[in-house]
N, C-alpha and C. Protein backbone atom coordinates (compact mmCIF):
# COMPACT_ATOMS: atom_id res chain seq x y z
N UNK A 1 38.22 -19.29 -87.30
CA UNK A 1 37.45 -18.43 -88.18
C UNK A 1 37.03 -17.19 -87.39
N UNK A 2 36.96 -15.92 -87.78
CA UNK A 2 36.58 -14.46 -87.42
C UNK A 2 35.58 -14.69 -87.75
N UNK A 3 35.09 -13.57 -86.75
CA UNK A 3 32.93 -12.90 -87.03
C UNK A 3 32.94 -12.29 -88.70
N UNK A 4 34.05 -12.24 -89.26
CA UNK A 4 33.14 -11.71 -90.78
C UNK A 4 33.53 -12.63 -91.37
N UNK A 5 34.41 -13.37 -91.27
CA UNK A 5 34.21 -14.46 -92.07
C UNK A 5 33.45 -15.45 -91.69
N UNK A 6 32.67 -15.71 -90.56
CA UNK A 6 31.74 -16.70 -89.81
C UNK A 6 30.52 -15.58 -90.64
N UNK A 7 30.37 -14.53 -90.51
CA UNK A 7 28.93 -13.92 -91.39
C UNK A 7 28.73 -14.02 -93.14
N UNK A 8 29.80 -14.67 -93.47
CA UNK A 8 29.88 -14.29 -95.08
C UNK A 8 29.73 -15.64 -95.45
N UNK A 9 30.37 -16.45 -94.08
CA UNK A 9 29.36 -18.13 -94.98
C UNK A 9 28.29 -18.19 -94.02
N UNK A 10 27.52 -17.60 -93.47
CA UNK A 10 26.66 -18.25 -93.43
C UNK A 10 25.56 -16.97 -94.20
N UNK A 11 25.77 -15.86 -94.81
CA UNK A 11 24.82 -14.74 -95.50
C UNK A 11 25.15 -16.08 -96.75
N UNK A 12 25.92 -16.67 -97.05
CA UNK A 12 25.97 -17.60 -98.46
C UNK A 12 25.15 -18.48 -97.92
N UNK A 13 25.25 -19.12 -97.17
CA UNK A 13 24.18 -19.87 -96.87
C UNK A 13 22.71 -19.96 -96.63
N UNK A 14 22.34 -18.57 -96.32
CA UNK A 14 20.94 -17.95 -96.04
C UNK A 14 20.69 -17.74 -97.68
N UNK A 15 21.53 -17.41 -98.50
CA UNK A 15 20.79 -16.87 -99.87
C UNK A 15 20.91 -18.06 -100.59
N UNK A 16 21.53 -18.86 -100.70
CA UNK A 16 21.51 -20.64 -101.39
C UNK A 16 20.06 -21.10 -101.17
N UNK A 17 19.76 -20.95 -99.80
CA UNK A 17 18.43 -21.94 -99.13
C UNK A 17 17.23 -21.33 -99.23
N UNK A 18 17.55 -19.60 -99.83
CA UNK A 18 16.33 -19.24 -100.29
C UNK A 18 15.98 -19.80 -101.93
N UNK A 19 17.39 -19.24 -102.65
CA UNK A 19 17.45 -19.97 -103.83
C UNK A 19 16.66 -21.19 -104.17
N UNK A 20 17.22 -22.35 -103.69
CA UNK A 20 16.76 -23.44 -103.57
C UNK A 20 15.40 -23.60 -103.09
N UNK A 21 15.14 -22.63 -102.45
CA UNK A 21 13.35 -23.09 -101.73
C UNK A 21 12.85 -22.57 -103.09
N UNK A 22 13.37 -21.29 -103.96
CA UNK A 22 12.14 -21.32 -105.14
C UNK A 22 12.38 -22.10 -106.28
N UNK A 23 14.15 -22.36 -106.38
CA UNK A 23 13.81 -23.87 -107.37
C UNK A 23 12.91 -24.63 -107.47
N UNK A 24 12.88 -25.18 -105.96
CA UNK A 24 11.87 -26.63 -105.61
C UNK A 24 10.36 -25.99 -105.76
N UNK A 25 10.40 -24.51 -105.76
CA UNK A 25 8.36 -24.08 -106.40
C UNK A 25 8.42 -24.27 -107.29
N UNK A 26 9.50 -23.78 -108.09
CA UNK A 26 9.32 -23.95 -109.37
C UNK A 26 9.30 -25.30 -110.25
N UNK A 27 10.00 -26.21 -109.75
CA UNK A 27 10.21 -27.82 -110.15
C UNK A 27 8.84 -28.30 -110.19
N UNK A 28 7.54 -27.93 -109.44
CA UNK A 28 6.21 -27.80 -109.21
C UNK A 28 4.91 -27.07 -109.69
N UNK A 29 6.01 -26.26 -110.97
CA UNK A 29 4.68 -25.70 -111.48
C UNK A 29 5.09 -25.60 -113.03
N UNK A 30 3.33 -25.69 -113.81
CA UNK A 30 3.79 -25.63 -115.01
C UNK A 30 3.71 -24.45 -115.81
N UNK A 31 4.38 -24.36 -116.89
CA UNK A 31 4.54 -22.78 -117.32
C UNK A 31 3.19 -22.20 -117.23
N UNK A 32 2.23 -22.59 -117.29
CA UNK A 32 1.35 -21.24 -117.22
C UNK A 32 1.05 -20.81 -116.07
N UNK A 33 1.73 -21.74 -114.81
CA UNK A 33 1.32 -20.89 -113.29
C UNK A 33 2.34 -19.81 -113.13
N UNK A 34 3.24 -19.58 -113.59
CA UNK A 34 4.36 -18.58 -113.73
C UNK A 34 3.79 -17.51 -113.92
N UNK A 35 2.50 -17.60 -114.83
CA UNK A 35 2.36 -15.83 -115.34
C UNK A 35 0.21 -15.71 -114.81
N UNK A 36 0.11 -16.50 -113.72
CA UNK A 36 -1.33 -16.31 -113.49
C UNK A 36 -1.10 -15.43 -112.23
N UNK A 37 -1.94 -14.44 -112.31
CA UNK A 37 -2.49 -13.48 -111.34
C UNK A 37 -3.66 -13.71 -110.81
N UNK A 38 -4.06 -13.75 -109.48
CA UNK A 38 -5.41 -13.95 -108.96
C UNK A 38 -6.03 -12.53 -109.28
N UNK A 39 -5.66 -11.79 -109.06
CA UNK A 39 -6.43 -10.04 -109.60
C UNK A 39 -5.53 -9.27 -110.69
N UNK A 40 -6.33 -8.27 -110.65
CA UNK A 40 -5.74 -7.43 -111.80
C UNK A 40 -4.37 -6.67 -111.30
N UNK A 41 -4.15 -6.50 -109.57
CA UNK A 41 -3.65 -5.62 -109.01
C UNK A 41 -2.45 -6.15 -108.32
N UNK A 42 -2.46 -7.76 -108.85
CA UNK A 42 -1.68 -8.97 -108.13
C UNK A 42 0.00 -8.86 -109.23
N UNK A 43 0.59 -9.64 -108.83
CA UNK A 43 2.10 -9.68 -109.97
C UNK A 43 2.37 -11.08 -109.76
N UNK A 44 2.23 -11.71 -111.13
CA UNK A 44 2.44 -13.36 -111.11
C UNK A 44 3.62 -13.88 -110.69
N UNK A 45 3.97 -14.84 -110.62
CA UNK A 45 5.35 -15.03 -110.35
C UNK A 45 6.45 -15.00 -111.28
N UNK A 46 5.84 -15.36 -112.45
CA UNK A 46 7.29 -14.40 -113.24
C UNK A 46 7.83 -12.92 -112.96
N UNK A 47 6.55 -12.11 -113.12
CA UNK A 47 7.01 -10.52 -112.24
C UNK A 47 8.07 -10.18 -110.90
N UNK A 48 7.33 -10.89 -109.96
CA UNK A 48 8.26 -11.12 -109.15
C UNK A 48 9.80 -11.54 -109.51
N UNK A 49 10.07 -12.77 -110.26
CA UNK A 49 11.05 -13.17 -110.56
C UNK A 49 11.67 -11.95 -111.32
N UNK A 50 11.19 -11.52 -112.39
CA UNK A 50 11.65 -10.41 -113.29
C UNK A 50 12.48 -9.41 -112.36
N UNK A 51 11.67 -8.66 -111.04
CA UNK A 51 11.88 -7.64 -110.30
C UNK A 51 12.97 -8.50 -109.43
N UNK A 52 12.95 -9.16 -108.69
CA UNK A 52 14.29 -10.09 -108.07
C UNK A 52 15.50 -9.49 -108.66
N UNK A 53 15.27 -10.40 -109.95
CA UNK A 53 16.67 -10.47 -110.72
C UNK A 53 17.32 -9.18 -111.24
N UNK A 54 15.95 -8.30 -111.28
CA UNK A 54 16.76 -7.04 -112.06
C UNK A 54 17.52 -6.08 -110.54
N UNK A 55 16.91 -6.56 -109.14
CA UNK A 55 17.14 -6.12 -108.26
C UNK A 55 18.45 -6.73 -107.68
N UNK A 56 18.80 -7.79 -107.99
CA UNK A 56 19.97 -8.46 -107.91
C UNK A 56 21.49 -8.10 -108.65
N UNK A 57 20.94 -7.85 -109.98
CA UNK A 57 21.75 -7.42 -111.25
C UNK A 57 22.26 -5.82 -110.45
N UNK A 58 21.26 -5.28 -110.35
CA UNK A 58 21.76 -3.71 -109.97
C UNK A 58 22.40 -3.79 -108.56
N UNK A 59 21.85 -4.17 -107.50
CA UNK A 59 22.47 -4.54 -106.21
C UNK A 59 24.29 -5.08 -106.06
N UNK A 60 24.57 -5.93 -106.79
CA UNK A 60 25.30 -6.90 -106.98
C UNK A 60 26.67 -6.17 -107.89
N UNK A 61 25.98 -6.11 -109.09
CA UNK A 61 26.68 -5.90 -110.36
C UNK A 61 27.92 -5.08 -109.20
N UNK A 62 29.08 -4.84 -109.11
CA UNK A 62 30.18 -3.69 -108.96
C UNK A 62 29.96 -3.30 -107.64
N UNK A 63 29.38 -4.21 -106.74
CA UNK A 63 28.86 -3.84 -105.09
C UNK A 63 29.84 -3.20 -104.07
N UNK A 64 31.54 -3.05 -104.36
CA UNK A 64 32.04 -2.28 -103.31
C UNK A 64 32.21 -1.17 -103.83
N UNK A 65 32.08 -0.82 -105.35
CA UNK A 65 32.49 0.46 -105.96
C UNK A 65 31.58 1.09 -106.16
N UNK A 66 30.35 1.13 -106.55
CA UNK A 66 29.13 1.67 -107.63
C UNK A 66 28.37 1.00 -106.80
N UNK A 67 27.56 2.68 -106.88
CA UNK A 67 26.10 2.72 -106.28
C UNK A 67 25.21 1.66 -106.61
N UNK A 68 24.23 1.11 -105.53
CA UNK A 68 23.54 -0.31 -105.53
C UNK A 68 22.57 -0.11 -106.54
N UNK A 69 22.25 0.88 -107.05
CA UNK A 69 20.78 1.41 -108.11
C UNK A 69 21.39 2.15 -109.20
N UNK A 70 21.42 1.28 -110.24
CA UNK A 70 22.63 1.61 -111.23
C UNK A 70 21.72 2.17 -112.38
N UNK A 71 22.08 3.25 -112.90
CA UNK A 71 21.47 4.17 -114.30
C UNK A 71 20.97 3.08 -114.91
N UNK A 72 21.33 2.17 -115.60
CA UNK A 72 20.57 0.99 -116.39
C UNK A 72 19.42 0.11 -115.96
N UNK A 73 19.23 0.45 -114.81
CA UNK A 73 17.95 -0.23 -113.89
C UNK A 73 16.79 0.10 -114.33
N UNK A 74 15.91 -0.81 -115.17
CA UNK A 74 14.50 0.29 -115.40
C UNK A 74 13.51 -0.68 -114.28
N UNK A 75 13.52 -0.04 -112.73
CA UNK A 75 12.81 -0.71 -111.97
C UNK A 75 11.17 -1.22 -112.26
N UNK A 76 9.94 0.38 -112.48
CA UNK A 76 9.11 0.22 -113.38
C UNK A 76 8.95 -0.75 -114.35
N UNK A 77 9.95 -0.85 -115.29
CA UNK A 77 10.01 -1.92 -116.09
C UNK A 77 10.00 -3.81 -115.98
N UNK A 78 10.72 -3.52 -114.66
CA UNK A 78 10.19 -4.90 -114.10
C UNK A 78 9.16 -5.14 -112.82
N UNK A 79 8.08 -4.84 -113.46
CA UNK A 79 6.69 -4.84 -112.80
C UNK A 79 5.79 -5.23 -114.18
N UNK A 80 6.88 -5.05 -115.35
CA UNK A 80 5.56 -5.22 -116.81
C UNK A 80 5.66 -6.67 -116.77
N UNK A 81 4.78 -7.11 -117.56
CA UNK A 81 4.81 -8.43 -118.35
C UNK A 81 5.80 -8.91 -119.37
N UNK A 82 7.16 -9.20 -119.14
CA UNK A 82 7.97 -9.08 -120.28
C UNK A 82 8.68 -10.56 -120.69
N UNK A 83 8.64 -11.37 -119.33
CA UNK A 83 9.16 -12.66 -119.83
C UNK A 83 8.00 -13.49 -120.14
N UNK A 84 8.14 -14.45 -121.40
CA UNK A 84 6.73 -15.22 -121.59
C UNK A 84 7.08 -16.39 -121.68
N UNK A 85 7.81 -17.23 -121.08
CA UNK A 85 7.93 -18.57 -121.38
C UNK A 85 9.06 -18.59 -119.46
N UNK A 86 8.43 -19.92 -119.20
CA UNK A 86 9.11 -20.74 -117.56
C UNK A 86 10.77 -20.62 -117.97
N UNK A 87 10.69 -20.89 -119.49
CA UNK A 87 12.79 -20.74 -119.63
C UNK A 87 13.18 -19.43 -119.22
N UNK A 88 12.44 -18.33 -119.60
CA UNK A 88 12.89 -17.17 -119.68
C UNK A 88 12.38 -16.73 -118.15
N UNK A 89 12.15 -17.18 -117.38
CA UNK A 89 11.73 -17.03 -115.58
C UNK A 89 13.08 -17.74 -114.82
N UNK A 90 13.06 -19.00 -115.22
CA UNK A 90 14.20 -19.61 -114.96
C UNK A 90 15.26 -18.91 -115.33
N UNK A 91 15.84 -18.22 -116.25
CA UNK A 91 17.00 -18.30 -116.93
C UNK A 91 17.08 -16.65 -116.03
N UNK A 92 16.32 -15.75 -115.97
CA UNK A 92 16.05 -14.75 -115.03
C UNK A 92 16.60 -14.88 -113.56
N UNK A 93 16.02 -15.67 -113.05
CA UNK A 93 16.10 -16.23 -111.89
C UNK A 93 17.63 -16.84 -111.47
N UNK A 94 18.15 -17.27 -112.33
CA UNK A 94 19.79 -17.92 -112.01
C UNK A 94 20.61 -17.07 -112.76
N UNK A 95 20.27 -15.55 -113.35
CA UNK A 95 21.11 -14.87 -113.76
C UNK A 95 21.79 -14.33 -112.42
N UNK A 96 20.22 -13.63 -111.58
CA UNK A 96 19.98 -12.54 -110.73
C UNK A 96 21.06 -13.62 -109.72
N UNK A 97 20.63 -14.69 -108.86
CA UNK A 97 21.52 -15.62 -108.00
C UNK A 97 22.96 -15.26 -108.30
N UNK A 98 23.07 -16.18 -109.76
CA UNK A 98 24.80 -16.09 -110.01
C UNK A 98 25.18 -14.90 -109.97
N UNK A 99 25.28 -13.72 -109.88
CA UNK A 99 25.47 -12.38 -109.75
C UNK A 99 25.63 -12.66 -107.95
N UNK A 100 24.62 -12.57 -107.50
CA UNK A 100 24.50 -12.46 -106.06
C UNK A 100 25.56 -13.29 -105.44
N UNK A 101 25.72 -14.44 -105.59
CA UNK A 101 26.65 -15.84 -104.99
C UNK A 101 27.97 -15.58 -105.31
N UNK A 102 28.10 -15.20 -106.82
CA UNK A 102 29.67 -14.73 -107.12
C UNK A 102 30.36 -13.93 -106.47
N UNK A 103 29.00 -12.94 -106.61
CA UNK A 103 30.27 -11.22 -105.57
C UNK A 103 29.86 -11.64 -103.91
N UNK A 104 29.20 -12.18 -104.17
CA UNK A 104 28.94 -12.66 -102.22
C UNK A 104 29.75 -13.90 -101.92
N UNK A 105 30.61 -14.83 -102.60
CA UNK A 105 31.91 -15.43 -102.52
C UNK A 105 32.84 -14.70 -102.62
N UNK A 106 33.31 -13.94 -103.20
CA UNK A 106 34.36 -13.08 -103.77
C UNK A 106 34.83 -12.07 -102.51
N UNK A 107 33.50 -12.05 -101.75
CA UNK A 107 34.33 -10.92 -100.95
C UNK A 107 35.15 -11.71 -99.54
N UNK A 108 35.92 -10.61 -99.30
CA UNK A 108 36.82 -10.87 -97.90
C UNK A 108 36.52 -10.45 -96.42
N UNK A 109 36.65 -11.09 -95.57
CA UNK A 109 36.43 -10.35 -94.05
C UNK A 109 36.60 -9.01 -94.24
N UNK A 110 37.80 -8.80 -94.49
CA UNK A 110 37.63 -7.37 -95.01
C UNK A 110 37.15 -6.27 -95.28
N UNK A 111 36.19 -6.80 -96.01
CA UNK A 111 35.12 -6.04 -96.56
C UNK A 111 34.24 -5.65 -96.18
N UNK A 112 33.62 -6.77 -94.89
CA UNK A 112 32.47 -6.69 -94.14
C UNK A 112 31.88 -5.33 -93.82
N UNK A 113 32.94 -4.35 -93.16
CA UNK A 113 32.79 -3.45 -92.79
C UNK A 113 32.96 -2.25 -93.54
N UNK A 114 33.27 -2.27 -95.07
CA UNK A 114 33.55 -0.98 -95.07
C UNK A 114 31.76 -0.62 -95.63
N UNK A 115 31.93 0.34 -95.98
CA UNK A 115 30.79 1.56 -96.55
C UNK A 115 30.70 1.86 -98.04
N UNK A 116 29.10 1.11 -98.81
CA UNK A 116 29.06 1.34 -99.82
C UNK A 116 27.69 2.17 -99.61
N UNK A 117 27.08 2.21 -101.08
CA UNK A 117 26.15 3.35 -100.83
C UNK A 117 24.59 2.43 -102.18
N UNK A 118 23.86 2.72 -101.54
CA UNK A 118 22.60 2.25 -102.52
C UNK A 118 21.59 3.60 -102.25
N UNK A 119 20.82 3.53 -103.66
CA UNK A 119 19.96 4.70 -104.03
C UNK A 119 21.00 5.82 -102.97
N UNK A 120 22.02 6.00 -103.34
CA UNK A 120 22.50 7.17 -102.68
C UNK A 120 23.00 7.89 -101.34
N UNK A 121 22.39 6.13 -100.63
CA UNK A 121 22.62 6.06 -98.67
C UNK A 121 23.49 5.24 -98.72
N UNK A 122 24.44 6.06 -97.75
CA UNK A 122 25.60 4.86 -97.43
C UNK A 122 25.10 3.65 -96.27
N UNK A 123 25.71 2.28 -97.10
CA UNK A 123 25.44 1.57 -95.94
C UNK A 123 26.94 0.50 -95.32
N UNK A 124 27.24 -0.07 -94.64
CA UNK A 124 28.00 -1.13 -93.95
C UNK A 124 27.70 -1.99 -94.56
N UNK A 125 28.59 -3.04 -95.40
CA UNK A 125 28.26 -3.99 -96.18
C UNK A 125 27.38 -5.31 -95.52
N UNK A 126 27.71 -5.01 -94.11
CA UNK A 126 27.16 -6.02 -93.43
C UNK A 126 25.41 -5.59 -93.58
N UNK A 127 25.36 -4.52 -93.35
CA UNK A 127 23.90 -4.24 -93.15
C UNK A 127 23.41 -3.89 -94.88
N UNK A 128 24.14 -3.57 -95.88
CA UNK A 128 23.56 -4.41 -96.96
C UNK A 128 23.61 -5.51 -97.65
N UNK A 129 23.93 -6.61 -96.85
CA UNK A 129 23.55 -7.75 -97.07
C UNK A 129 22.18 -8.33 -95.82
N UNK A 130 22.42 -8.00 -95.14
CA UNK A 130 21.06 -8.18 -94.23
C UNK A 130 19.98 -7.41 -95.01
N UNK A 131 19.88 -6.93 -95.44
CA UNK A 131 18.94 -5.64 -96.23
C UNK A 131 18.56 -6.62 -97.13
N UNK A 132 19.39 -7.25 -98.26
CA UNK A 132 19.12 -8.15 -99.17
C UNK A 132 18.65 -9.30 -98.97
N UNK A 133 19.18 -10.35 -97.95
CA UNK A 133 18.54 -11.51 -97.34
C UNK A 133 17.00 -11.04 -97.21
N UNK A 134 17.01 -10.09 -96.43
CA UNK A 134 15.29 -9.36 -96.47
C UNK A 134 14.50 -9.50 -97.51
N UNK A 135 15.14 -8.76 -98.21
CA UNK A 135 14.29 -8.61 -99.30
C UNK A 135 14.35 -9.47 -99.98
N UNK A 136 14.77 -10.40 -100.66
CA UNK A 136 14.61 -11.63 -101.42
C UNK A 136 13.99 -12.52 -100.81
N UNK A 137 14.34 -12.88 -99.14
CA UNK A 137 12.85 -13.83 -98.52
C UNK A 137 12.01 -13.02 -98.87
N UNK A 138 11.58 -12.09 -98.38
CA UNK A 138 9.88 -11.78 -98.90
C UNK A 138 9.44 -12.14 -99.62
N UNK A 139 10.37 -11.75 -101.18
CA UNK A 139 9.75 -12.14 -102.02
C UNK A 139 9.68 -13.94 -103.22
N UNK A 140 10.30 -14.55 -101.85
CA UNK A 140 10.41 -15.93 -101.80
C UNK A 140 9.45 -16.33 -101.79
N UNK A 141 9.17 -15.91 -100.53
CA UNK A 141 7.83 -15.58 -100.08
C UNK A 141 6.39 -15.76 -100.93
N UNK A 142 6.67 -14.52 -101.33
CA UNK A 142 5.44 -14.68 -102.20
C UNK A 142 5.55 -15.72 -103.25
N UNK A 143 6.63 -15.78 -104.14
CA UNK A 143 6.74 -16.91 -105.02
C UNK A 143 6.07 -18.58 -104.37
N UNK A 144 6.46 -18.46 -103.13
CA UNK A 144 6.01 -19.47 -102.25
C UNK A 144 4.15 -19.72 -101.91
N UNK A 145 3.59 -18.48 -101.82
CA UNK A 145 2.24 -18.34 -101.17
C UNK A 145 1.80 -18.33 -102.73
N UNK A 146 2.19 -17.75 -103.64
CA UNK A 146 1.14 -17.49 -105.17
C UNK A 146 1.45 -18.94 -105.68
N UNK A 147 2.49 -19.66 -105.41
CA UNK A 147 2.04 -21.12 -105.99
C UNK A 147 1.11 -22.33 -104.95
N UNK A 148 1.39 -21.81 -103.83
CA UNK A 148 0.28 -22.43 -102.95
C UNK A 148 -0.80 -22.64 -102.99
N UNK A 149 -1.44 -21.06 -103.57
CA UNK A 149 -3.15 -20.34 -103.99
C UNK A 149 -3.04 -21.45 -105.60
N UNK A 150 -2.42 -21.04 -106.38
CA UNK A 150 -2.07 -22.12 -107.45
C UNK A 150 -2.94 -23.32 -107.34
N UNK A 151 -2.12 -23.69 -106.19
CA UNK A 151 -2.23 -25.27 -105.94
C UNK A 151 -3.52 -25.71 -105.51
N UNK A 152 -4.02 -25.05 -104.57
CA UNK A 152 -5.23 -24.89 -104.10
C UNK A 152 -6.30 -24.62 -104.98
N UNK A 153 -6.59 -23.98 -105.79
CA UNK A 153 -7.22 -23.87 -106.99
C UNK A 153 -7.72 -24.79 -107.73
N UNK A 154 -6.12 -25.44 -107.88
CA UNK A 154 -6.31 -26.72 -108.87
C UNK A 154 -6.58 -27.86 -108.50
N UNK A 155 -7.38 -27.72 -107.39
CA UNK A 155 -7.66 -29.12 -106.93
C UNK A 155 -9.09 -28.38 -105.93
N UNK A 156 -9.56 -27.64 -105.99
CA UNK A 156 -11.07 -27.45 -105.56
C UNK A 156 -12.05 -27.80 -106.49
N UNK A 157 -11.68 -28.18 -107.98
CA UNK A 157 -12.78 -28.89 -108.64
C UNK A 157 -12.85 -30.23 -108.42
């Protein structure tokens, strides 16, 4: 096996095990912890999920041809309150993945290296997929820490 094909299973492997770490939050909470905010200034975890997926969809969608921040993106828009039910978080959530996993199987050593472009900067496919691993732990992350506070909550009475 070559270094880009030794990086392309294991970038599949880094984004599966994030996947899977927010399945298993989610297998743990019930629909109304999805959309609770501790402040006014906070974003529940559906939000998050919302912004993921729409960040996935645009990232993903056509990734060696077309720019990573695609005209149909209403980023703003996923910061509102728009999904209201755990199906519609879930069903969000494994859109944004299957998008991600498909074109991140699909590609070839090949590919590793050439030069696509997001919001308009070219990058090395390698270094936008490191870019992405980033950013989706974070916000694993948080999906991870806002059901924690959750949890904690519900058991200080």
């Amino acid at each position: 096996m070559n270094t880009e094909e030794a990086f392309l299973q294991s970038s599949v492997k880094k984004f599966k095990a994030q996947k899977l770490l927010g399945d298993k939050v989610f297998a743990q909470l019930d629909e109304q912890n999805f959309f609770f905010k501790p402040s006014a200034e906070s974003n529940s975890i559906a939000v998050i999920v919302q912004h993921v997926s729409g960040n996935m969809l645009s990232r993903w969608t056509n990734f060696l041809t077309e720019d990573g921040e695609k005209s149909w993106r209403e980023r703003d828009a996923e910061f509102e309150d728009t999904l209201s039910t755990k199906e519609d978080v879930l069903n969000a959530w494994n859109k944004g993945w299957d998008c991600v996993l498909k074109t991140l199987e699909s590609l070839q050593p090949g590919d590793v290296m050439k030069t696509i472009t997001i919001r308009s900067e070219t990058h090395i496919v390698v270094d936008a997929i490191i870019r992405q691993i980033d950013h989706y732990g974070s916000h694993v992350g948080q999906i991870t820490c806002g059901a924690n506070y959750i949890y904690r909550q519900a058991y200080k009475k």
